[in-house]
PDB file of N, CA and C in Angstrom:
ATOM      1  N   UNK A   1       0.844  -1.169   0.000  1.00  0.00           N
ATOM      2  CA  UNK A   1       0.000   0.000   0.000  1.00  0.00           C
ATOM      3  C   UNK A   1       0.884   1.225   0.000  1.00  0.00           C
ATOM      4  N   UNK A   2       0.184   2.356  -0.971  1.00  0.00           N
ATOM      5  CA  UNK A   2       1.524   3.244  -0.941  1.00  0.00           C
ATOM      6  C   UNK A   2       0.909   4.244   0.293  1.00  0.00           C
ATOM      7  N   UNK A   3       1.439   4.695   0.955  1.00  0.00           N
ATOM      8  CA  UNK A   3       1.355   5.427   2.232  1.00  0.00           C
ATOM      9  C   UNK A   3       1.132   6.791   1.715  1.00  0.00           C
ATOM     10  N   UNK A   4       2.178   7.264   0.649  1.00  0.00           N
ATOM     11  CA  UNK A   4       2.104   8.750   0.158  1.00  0.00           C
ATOM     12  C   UNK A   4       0.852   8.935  -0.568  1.00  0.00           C
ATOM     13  N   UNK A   5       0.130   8.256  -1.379  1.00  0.00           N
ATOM     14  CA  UNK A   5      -0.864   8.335  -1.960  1.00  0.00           C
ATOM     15  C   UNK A   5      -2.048   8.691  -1.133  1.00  0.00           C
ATOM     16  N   UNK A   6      -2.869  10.067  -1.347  1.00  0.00           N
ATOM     17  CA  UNK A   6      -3.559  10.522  -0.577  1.00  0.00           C
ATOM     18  C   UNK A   6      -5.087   9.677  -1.026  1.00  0.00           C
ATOM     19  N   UNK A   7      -5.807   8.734  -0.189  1.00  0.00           N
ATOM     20  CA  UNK A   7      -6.994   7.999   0.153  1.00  0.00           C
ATOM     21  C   UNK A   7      -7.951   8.523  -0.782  1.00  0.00           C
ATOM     22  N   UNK A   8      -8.816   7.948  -1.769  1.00  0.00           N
ATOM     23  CA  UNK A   8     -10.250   8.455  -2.080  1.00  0.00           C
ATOM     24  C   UNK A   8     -10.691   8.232  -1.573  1.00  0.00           C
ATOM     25  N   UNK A   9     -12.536   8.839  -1.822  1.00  0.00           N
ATOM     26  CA  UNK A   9     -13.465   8.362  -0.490  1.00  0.00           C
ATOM     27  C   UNK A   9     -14.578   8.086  -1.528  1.00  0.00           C
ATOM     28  N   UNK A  10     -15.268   7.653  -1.310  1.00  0.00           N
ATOM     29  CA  UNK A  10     -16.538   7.340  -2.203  1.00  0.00           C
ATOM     30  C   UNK A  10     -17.943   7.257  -1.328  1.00  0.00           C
ATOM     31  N   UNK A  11     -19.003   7.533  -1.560  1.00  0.00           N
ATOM     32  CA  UNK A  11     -20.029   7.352  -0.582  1.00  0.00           C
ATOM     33  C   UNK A  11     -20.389   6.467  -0.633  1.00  0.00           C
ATOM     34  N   UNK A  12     -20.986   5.873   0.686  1.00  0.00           N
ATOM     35  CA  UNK A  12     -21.322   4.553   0.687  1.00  0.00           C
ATOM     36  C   UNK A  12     -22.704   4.286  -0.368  1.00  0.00           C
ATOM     37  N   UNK A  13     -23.404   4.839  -1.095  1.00  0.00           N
ATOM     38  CA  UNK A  13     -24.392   4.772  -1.642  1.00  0.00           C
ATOM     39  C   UNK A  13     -23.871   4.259  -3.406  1.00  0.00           C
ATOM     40  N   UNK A  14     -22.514   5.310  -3.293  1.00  0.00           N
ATOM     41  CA  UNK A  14     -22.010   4.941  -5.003  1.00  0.00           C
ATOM     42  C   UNK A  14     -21.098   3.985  -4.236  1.00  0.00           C
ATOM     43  N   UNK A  15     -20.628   3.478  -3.387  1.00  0.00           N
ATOM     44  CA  UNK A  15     -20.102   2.260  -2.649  1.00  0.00           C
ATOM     45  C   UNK A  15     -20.757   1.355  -3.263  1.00  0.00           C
ATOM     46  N   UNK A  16     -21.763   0.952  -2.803  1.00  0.00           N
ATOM     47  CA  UNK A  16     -22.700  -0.175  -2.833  1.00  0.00           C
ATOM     48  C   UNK A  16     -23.217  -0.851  -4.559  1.00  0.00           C
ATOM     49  N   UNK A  17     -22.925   0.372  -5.381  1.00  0.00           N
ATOM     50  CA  UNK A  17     -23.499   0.368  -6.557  1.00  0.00           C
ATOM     51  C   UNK A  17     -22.155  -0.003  -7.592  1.00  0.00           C
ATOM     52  N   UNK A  18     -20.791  -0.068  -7.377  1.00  0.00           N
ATOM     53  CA  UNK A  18     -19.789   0.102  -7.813  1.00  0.00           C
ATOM     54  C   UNK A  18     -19.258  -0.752  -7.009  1.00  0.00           C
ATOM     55  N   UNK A  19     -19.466  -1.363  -6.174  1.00  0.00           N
ATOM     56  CA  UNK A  19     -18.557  -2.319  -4.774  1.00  0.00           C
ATOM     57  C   UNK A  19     -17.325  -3.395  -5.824  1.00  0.00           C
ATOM     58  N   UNK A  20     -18.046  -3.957  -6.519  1.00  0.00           N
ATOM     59  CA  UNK A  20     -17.062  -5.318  -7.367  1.00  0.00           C
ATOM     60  C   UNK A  20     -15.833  -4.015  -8.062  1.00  0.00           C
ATOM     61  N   UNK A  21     -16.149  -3.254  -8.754  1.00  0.00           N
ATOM     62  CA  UNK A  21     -15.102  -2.305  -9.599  1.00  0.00           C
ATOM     63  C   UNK A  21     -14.261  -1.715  -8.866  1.00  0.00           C
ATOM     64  N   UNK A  22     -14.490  -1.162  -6.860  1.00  0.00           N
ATOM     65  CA  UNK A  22     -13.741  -0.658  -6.357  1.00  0.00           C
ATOM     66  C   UNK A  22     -13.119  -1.196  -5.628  1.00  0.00           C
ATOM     67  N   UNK A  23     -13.571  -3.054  -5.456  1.00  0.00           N
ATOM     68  CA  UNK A  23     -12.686  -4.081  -4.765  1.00  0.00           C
ATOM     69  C   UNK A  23     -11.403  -4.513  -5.961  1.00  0.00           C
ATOM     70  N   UNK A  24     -11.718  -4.473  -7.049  1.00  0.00           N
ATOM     71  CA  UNK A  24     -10.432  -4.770  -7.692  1.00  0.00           C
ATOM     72  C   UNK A  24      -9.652  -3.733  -8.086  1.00  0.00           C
ATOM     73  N   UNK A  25     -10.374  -2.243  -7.699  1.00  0.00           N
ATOM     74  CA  UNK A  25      -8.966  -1.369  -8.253  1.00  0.00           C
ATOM     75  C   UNK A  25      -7.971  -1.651  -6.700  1.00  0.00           C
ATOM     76  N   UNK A  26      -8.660  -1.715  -5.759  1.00  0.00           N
ATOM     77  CA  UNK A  26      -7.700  -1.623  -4.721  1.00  0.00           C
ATOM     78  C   UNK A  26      -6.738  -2.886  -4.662  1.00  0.00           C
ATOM     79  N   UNK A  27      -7.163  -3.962  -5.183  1.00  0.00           N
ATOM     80  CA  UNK A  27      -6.535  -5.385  -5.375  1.00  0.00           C
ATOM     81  C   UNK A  27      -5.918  -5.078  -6.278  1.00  0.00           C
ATOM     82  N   UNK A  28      -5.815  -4.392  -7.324  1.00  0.00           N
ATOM     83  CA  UNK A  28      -4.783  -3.976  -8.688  1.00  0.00           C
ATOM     84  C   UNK A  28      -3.635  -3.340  -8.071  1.00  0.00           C
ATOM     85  N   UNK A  29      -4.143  -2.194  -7.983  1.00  0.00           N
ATOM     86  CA  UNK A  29      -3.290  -0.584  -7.674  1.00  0.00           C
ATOM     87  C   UNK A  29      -2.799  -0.571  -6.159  1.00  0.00           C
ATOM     88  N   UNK A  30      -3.654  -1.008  -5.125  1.00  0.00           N
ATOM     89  CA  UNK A  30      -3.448  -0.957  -3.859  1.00  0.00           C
ATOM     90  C   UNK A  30      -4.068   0.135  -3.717  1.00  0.00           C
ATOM     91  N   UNK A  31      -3.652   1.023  -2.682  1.00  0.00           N
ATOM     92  CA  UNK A  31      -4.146   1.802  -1.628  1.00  0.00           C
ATOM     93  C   UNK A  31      -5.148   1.929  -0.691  1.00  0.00           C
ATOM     94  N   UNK A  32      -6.113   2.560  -0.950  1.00  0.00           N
ATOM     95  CA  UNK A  32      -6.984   2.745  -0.012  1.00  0.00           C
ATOM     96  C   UNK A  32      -8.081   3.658  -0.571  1.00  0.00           C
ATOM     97  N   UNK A  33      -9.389   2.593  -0.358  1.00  0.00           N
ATOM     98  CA  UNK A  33     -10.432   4.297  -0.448  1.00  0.00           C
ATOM     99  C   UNK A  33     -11.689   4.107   0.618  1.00  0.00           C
ATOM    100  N   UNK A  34     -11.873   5.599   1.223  1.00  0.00           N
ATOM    101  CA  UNK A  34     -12.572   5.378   2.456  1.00  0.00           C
ATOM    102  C   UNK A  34     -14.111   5.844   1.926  1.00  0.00           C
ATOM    103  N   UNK A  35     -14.672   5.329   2.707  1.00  0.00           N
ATOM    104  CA  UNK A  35     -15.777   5.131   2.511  1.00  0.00           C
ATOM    105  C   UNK A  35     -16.810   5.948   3.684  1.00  0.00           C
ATOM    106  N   UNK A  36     -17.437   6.793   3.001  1.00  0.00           N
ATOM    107  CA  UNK A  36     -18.226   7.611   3.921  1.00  0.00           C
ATOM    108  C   UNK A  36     -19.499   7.492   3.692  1.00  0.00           C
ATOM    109  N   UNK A  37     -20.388   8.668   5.115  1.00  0.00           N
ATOM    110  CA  UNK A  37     -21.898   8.673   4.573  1.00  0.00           C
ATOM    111  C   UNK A  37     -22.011  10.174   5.509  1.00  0.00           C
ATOM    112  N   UNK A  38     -22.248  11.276   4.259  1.00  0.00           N
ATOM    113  CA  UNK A  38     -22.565  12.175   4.872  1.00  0.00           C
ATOM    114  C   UNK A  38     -21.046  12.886   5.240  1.00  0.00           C
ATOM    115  N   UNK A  39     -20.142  12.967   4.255  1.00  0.00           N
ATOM    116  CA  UNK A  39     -19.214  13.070   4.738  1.00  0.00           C
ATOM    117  C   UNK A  39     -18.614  12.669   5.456  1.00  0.00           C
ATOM    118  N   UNK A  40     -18.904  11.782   6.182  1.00  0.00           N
ATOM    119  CA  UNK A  40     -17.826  10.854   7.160  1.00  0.00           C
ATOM    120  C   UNK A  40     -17.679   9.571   6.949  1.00  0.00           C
ATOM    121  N   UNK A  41     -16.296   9.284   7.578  1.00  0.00           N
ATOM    122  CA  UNK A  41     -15.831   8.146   7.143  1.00  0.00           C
ATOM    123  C   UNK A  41     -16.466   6.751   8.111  1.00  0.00           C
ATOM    124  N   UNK A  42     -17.004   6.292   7.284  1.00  0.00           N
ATOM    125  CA  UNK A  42     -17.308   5.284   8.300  1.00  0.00           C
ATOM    126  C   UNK A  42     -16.457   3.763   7.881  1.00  0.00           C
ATOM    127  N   UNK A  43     -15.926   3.661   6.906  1.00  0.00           N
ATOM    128  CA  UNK A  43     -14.999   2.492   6.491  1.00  0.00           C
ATOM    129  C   UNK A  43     -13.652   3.216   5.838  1.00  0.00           C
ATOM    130  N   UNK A  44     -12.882   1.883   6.000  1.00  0.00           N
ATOM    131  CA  UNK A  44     -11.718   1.890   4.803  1.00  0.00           C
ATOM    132  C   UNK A  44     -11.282   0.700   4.690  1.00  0.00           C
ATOM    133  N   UNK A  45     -11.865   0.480   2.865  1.00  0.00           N
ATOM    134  CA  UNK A  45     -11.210  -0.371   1.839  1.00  0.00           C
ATOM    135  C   UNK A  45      -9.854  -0.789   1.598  1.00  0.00           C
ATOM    136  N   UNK A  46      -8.748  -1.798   2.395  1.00  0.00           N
ATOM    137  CA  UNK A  46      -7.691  -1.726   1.628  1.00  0.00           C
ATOM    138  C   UNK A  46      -7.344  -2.898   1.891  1.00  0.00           C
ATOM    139  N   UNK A  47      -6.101  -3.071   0.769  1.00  0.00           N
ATOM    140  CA  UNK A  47      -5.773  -4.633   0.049  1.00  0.00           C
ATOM    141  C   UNK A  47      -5.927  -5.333   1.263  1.00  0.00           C
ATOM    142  N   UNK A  48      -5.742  -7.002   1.091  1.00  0.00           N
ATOM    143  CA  UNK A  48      -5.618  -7.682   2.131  1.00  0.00           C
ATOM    144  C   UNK A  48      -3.771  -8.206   2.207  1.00  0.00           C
ATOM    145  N   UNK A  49      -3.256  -7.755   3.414  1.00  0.00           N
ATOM    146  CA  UNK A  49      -1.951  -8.297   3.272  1.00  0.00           C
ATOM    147  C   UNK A  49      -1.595  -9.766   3.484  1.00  0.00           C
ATOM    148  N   UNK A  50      -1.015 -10.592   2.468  1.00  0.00           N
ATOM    149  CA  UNK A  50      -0.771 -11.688   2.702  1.00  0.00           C
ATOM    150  C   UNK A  50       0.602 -12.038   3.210  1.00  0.00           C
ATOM    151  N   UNK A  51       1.188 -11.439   3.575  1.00  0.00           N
ATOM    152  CA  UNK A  51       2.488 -10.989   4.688  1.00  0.00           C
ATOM    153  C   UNK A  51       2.294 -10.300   5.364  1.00  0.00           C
ATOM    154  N   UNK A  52       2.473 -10.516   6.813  1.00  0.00           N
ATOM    155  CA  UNK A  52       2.453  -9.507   7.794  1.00  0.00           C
ATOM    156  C   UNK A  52       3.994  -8.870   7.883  1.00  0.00           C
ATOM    157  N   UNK A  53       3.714  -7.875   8.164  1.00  0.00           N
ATOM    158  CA  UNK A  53       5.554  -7.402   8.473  1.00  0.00           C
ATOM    159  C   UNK A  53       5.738  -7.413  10.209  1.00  0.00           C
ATOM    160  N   UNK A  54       6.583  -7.523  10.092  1.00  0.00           N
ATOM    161  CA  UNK A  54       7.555  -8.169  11.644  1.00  0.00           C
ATOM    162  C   UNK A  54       7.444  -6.560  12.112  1.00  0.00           C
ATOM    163  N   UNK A  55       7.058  -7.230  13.645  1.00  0.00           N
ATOM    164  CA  UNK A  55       6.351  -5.346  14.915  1.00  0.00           C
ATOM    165  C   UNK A  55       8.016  -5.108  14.929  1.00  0.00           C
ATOM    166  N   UNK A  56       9.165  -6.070  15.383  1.00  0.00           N
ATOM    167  CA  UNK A  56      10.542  -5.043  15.303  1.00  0.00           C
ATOM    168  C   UNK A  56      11.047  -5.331  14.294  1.00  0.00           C
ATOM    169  N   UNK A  57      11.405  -3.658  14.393  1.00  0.00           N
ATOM    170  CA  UNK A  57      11.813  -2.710  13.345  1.00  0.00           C
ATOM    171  C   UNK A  57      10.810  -2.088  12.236  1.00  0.00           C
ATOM    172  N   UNK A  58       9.556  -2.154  12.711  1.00  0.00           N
ATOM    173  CA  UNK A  58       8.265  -1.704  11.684  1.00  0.00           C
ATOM    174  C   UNK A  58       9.189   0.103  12.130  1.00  0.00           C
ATOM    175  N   UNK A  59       9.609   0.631  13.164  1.00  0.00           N
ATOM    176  CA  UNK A  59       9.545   2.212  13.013  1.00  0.00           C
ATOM    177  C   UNK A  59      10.977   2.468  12.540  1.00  0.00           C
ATOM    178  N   UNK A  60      12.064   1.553  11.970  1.00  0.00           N
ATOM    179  CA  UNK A  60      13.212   2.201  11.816  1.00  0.00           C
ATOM    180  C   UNK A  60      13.427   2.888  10.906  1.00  0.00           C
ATOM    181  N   UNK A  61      14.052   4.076  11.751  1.00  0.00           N
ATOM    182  CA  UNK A  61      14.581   4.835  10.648  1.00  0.00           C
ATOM    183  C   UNK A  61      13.173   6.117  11.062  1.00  0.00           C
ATOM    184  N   UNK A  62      12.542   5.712  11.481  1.00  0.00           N
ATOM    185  CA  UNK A  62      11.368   7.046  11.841  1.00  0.00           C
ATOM    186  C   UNK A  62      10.987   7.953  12.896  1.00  0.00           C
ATOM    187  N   UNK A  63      12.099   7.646  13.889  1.00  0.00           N
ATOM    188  CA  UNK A  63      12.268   8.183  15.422  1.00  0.00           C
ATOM    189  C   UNK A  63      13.940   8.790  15.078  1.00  0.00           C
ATOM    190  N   UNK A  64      14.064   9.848  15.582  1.00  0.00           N
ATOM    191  CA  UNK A  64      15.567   9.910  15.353  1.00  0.00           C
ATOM    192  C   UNK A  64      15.453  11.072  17.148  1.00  0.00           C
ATOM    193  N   UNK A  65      16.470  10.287  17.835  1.00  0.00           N
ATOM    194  CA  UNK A  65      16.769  10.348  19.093  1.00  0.00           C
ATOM    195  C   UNK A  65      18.220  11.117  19.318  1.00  0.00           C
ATOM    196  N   UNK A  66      18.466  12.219  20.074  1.00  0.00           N
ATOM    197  CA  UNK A  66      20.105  12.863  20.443  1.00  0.00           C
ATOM    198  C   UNK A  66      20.305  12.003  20.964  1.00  0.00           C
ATOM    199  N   UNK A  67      21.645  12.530  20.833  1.00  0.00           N
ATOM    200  CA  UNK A  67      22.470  11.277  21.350  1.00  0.00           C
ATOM    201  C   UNK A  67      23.006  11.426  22.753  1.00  0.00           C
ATOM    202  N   UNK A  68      22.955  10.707  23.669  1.00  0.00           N
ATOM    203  CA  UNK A  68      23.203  10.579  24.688  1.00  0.00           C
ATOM    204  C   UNK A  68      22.730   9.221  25.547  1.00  0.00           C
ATOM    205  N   UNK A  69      22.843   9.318  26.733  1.00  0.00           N
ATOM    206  CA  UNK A  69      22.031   8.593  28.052  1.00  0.00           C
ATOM    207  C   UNK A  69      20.428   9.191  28.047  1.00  0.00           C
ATOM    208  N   UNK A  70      19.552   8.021  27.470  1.00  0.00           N
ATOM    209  CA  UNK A  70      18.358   8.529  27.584  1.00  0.00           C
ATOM    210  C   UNK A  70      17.487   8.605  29.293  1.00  0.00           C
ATOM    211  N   UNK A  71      18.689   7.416  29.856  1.00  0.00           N
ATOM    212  CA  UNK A  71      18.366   7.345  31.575  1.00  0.00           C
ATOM    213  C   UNK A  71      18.923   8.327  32.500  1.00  0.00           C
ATOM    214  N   UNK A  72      19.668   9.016  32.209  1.00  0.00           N
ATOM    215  CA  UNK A  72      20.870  10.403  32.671  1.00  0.00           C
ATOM    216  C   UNK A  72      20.002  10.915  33.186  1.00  0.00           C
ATOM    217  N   UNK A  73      20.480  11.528  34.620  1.00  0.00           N
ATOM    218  CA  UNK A  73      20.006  12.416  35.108  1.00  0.00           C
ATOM    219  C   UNK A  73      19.613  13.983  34.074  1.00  0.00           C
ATOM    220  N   UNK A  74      18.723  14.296  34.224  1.00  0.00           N
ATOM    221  CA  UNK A  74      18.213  15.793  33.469  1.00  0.00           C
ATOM    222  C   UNK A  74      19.146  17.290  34.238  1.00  0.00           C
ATOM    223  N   UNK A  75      19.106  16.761  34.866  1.00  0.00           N
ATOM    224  CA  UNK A  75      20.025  18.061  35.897  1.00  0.00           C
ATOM    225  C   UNK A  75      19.115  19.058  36.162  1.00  0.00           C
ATOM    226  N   UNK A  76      17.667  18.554  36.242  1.00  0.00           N
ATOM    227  CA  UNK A  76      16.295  19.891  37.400  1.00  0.00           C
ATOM    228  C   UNK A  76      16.059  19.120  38.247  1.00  0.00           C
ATOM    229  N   UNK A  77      15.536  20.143  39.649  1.00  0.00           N
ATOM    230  CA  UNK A  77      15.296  19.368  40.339  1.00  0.00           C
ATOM    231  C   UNK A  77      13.797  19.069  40.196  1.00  0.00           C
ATOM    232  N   UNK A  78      12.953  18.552  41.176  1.00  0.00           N
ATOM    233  CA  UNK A  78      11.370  18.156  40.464  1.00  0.00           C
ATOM    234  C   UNK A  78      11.288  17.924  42.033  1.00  0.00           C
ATOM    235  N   UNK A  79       9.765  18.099  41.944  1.00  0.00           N
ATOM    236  CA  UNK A  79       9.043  17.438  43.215  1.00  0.00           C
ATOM    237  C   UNK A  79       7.451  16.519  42.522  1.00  0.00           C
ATOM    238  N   UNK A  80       7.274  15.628  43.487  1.00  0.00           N
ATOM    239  CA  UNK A  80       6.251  14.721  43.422  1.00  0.00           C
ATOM    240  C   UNK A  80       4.898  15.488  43.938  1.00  0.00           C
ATOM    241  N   UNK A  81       3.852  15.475  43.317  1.00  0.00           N
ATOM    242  CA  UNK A  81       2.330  16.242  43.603  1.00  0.00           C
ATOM    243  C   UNK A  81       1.921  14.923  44.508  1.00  0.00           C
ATOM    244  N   UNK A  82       1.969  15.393  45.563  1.00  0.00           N
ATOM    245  CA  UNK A  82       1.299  13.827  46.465  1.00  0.00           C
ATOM    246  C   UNK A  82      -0.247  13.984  46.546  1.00  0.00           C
ATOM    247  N   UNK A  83      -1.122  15.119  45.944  1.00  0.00           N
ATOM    248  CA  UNK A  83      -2.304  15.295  45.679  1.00  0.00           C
ATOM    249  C   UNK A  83      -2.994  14.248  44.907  1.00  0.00           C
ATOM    250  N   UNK A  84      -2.181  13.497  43.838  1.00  0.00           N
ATOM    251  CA  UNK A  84      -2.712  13.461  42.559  1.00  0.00           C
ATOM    252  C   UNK A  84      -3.216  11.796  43.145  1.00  0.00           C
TER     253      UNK A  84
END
């Protein structure tokens, strides 16, 4: 599925009437098209993956962290709200 490709939406009314033509563009082309009523989305259409991709490393490369001790003292001092 391409991610950059911005979603169509179709109403669920021309949904229903078009359903077989807009299950195979998404099975062709991929992406995604959401499906509303009344302007809102109440579905989204997209391929079925027959590979799952592996949870580590699904974000690498998409967090970028300074470098240091992320456990390091901060050097403020702080107090605890014993209210809460």
């Amino acid at each position: 599925m391409d991610r950059d490709k911005p979603a169509r939406s179709v109403e669920a009314e021309d949904f229903a009437s078009r359903c077989d033509e807009l299950l195979g563009e998404v099975e062709q082309r991929g992406g995604e098209i959401l499906i509303t009523r009344g302007g809102a989305v109440i579905a989204r259409l997209i391929p079925f993956a027959t590979e799952l991709r592996p949870f580590v490393g699904r974000s690498d490369g998409t967090i970028n962290l300074p470098p240091g001790d992320l456990l390091a003292p901060i050097g403020k001092d702080w107090e605890v709200d014993q209210d809460l």
